[in-house]
Protein backbone atom coordinates (compact mmCIF):
# COMPACT_ATOMS: atom_id res chain seq x y z
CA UNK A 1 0.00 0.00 0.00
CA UNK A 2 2.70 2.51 1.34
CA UNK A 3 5.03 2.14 -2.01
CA UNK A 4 1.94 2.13 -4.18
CA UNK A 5 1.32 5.25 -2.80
CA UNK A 6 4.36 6.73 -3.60
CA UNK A 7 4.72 4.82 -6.71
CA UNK A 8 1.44 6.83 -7.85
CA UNK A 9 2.80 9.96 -6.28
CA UNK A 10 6.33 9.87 -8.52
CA UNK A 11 4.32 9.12 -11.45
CA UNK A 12 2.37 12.11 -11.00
CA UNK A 13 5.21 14.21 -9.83
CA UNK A 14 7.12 13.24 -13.28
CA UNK A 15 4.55 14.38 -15.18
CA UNK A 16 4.82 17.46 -13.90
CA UNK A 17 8.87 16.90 -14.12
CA UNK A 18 8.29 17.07 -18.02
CA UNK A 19 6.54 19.95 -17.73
CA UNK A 20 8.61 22.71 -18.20
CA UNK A 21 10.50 21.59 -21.86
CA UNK A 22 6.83 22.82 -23.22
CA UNK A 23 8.34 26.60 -21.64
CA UNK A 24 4.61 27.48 -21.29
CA UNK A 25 4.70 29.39 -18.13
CA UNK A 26 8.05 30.49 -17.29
CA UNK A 27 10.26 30.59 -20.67
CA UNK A 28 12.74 31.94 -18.63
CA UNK A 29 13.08 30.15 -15.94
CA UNK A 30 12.28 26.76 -16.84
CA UNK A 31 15.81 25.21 -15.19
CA UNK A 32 14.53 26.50 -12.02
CA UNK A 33 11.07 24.73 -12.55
CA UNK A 34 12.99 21.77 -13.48
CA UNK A 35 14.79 22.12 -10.07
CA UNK A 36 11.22 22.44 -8.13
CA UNK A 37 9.20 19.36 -9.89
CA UNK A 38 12.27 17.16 -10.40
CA UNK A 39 12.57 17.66 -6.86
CA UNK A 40 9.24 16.16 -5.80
CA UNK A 41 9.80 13.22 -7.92
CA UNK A 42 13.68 12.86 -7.37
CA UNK A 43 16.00 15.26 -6.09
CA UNK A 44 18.85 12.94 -7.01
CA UNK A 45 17.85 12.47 -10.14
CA UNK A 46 17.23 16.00 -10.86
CA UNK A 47 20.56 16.77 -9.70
CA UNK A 48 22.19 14.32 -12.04
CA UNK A 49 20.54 15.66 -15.10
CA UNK A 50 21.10 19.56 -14.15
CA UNK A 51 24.99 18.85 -13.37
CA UNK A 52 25.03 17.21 -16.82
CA UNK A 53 23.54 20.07 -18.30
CA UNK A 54 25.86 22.23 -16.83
CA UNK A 55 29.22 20.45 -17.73
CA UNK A 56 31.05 23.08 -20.53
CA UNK A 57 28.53 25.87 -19.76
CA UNK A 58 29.22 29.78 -19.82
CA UNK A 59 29.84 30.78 -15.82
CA UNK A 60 27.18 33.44 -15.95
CA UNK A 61 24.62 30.19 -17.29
CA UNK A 62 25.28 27.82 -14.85
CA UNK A 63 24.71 29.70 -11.86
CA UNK A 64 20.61 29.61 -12.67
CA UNK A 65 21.53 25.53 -12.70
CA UNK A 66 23.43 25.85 -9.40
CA UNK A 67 20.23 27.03 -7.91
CA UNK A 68 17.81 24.74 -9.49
CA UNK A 69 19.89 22.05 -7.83
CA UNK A 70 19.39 23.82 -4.62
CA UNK A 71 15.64 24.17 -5.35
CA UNK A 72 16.22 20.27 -5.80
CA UNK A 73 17.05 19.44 -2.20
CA UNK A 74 14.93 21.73 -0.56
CA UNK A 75 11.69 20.08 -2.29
CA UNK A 76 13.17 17.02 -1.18
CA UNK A 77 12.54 18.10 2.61
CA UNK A 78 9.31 19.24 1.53
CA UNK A 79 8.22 15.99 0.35
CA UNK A 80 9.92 13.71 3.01
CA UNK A 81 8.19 15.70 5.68
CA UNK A 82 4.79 15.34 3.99
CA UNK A 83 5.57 11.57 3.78
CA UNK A 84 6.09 11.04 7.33
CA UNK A 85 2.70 13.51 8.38
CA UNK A 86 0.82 11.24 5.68
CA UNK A 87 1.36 8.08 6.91
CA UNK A 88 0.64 8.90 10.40
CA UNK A 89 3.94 9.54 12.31
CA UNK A 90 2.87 12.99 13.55
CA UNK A 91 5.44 13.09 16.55
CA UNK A 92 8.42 12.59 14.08
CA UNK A 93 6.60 15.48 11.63
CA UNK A 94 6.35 17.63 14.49
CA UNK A 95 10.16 16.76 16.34
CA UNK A 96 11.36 17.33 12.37
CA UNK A 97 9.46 20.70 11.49
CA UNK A 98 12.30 22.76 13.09
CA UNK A 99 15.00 21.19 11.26
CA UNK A 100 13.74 20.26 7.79
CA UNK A 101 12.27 24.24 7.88
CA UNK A 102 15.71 25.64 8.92
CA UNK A 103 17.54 23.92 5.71
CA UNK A 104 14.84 24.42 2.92
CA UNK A 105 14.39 27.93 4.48
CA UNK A 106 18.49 28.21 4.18
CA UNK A 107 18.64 26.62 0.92
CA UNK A 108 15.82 28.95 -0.74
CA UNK A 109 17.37 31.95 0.37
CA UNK A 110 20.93 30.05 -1.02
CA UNK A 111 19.25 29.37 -4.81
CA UNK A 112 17.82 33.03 -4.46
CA UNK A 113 21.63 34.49 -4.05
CA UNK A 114 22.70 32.10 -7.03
CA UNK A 115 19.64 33.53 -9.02
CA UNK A 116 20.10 36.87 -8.50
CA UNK A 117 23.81 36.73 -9.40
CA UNK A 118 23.11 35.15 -12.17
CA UNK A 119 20.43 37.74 -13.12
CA UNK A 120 22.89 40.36 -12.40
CA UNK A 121 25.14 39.14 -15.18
CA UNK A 122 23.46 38.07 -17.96
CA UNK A 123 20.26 37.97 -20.08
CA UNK A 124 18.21 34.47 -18.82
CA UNK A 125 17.70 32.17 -22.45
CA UNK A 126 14.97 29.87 -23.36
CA UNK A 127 15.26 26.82 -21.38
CA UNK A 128 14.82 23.15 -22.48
CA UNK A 129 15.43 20.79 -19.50
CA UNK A 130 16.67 17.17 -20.56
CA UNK A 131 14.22 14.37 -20.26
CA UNK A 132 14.39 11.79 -17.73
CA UNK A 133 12.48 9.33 -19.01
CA UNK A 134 10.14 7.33 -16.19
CA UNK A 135 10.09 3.62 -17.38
CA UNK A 136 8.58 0.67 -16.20
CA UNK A 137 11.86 -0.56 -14.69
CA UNK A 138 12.22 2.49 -12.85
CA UNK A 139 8.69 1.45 -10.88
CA UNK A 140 9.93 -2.16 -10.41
CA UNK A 141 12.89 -1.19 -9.09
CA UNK A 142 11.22 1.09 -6.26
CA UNK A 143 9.30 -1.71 -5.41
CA UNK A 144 12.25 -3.92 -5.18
CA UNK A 145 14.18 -1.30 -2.75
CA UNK A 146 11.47 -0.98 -0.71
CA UNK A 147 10.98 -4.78 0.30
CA UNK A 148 14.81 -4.78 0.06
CA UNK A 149 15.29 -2.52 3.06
CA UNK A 150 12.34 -3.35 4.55
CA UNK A 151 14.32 -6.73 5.21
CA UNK A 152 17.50 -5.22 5.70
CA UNK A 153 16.26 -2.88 8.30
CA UNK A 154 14.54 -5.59 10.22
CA UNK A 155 17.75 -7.49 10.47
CA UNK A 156 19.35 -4.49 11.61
CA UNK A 157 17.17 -3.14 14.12
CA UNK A 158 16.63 -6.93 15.81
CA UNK A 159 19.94 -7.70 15.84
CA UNK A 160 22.24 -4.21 16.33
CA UNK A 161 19.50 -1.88 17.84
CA UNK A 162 19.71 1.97 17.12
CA UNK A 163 23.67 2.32 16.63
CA UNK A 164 23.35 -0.38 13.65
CA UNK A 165 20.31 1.92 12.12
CA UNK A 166 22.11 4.96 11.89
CA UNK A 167 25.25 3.53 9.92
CA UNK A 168 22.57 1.74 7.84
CA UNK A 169 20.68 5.39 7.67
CA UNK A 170 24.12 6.87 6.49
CA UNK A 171 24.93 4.03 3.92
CA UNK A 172 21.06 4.19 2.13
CA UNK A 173 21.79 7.68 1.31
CA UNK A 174 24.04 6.95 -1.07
CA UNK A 175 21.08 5.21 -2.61
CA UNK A 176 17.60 6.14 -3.18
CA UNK A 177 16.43 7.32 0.57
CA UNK A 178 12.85 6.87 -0.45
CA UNK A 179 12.37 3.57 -0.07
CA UNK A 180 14.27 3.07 3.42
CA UNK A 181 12.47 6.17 4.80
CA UNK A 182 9.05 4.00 3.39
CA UNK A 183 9.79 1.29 4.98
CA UNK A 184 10.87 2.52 8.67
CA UNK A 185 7.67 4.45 8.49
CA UNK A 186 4.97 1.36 7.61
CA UNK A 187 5.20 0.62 11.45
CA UNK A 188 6.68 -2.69 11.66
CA UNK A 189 9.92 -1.96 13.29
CA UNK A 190 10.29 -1.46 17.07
CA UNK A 191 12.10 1.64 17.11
CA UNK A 192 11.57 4.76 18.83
CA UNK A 193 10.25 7.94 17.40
CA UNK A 194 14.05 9.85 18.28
CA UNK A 195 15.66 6.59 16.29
CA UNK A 196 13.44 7.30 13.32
CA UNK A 197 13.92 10.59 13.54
CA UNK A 198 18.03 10.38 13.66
CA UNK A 199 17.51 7.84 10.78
CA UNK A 200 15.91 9.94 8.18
CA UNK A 201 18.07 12.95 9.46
CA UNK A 202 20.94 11.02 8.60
CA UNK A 203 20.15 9.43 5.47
CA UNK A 204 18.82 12.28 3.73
CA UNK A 205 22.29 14.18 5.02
CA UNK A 206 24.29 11.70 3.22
CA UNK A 207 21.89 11.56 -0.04
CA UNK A 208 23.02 15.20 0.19
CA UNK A 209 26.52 14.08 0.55
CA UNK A 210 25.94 11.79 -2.65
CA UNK A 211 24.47 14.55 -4.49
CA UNK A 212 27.28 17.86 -3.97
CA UNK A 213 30.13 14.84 -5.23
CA UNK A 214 27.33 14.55 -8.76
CA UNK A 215 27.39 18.16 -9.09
CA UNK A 216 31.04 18.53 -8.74
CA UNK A 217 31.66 15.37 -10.89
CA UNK A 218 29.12 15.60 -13.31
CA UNK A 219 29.37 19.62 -14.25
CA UNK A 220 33.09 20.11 -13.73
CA UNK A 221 32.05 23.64 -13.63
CA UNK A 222 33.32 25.86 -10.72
CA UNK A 223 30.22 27.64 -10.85
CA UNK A 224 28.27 24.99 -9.20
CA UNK A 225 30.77 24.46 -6.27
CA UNK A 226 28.70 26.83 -4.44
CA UNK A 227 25.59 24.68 -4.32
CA UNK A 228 27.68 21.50 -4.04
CA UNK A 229 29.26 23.09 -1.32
CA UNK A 230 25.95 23.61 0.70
CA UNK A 231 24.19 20.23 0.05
CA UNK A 232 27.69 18.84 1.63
CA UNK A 233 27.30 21.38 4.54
CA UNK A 234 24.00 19.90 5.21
CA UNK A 235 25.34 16.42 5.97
CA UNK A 236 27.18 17.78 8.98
CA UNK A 237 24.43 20.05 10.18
CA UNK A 238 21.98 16.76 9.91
CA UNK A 239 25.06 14.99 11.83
CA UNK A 240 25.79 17.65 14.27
CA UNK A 241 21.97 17.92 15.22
CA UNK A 242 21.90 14.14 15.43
CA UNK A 243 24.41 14.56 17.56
CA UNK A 244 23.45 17.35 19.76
CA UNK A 245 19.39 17.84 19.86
CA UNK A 246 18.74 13.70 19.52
CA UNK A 247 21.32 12.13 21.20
């Protein structure tokens, strides 16, 4: 039921991915677009096909791509926190409203500074985003993650408690986090609301982590070192609050 959900959820959220290569509403901003829907549906994914787009761009270009990626994550937070209200974890929502709003809020305000540079320094173009096609594989695969670290997680949890979770939480981020987050929300784990709570924080950290090495990889344009440079600053915050407000 849960990854149906979402399963219907991504498909929707990739049609509204495609979207902006029709240029309909914002000609001029449809990278940034790009950034916002391709964040609802996949803020990895997003990030991969922006970085790409980037690689051998003009510097005063690639800065509006630097904040689409940006745009990326913070949708990401958006959408995990409506996850976790959805399927009835309200405690978690609530414990994780403080956090989750502090980095979108930071990140928005970061794409708005790459924006307006941008702006400042040369005339926005037409955009075309590049497809990311949504095929049927794409689905099975989700499906197969999610049962995947459904099991994975219950071997975890039983057998290495709360410490074993979070180095699980850190290594799923360099995956996709959806799935994990999925299945330590459907309610059949015995772990505390702070352990769930650490867990996402952590493994949407490192899926940040996995992300700012894509951007820097992937574009090989200084340009976008500034965004990479944040999403990497956000695995530490998510760390250090771990750390400090969790415990």
């Amino acid at each position: 039921m849960v990854s149906g959900l979402v399963g219907r959820s991504r498909c929707i959220c990739y049609f509204l991915f495609k979207l902006p290569r029709s240029n309909l509403f914002f000609p001029a901003r449809g990278v940034l677009l790009t950034g916002v829907l391709g964040g609802l549906y996949s803020s990895t994914a997003a990030t991969v096909v922006l970085s790409k787009r980037a690689h051998g761009m003009k510097s005063e270009e690639s800065r509006m791509i630097g904040a689409a990626i940006v745009l990326a994550t913070l949708m990401m937070y958006l959408r995990l926190w409506a996850l976790i209200l959805v399927l009835g974890h309200t405690e978690t929502a609530l414990r994780l409203a403080i956090p989750f709003a502090l980095l979108a809020l930071t990140s928005a305000l970061i794409a708005w500074f790459l924006y307006k540079n941008q702006a400042q320094n040369s005339t926005p173009q037409a955009e075309n985003p590049p497809q990311h096609p949504l095929e049927f594989t794409t689905a099975l695969l989700f499906a197969f993650l999610f049962v995947f670290f459904a099991t994975v997680t219950h071997f975890v949890v039983h057998d290495f408690g709360t410490s074993g979770l979070h180095i699980l939480s850190f290594m799923v981020g360099f995956t996709d986090i959806d799935p994990f987050v999925l299945s330590l929300l459907d309610g059949k784990f015995h772990v505390t609301e702070g352990a769930l709570e650490a867990a996402i924080m952590i493994a949407s950290g490192s899926n940040n982590l996995l992300k700012a090495g894509y951007t820097i990889g992937l574009s090989r344009n200084p340009q976008l070192y500034y965004a990479a440079g944040w999403l990497a600053l956000t695995f530490f915050i998510s760390l250090g609050y771990v750390a400090i407000v969790i415990g």
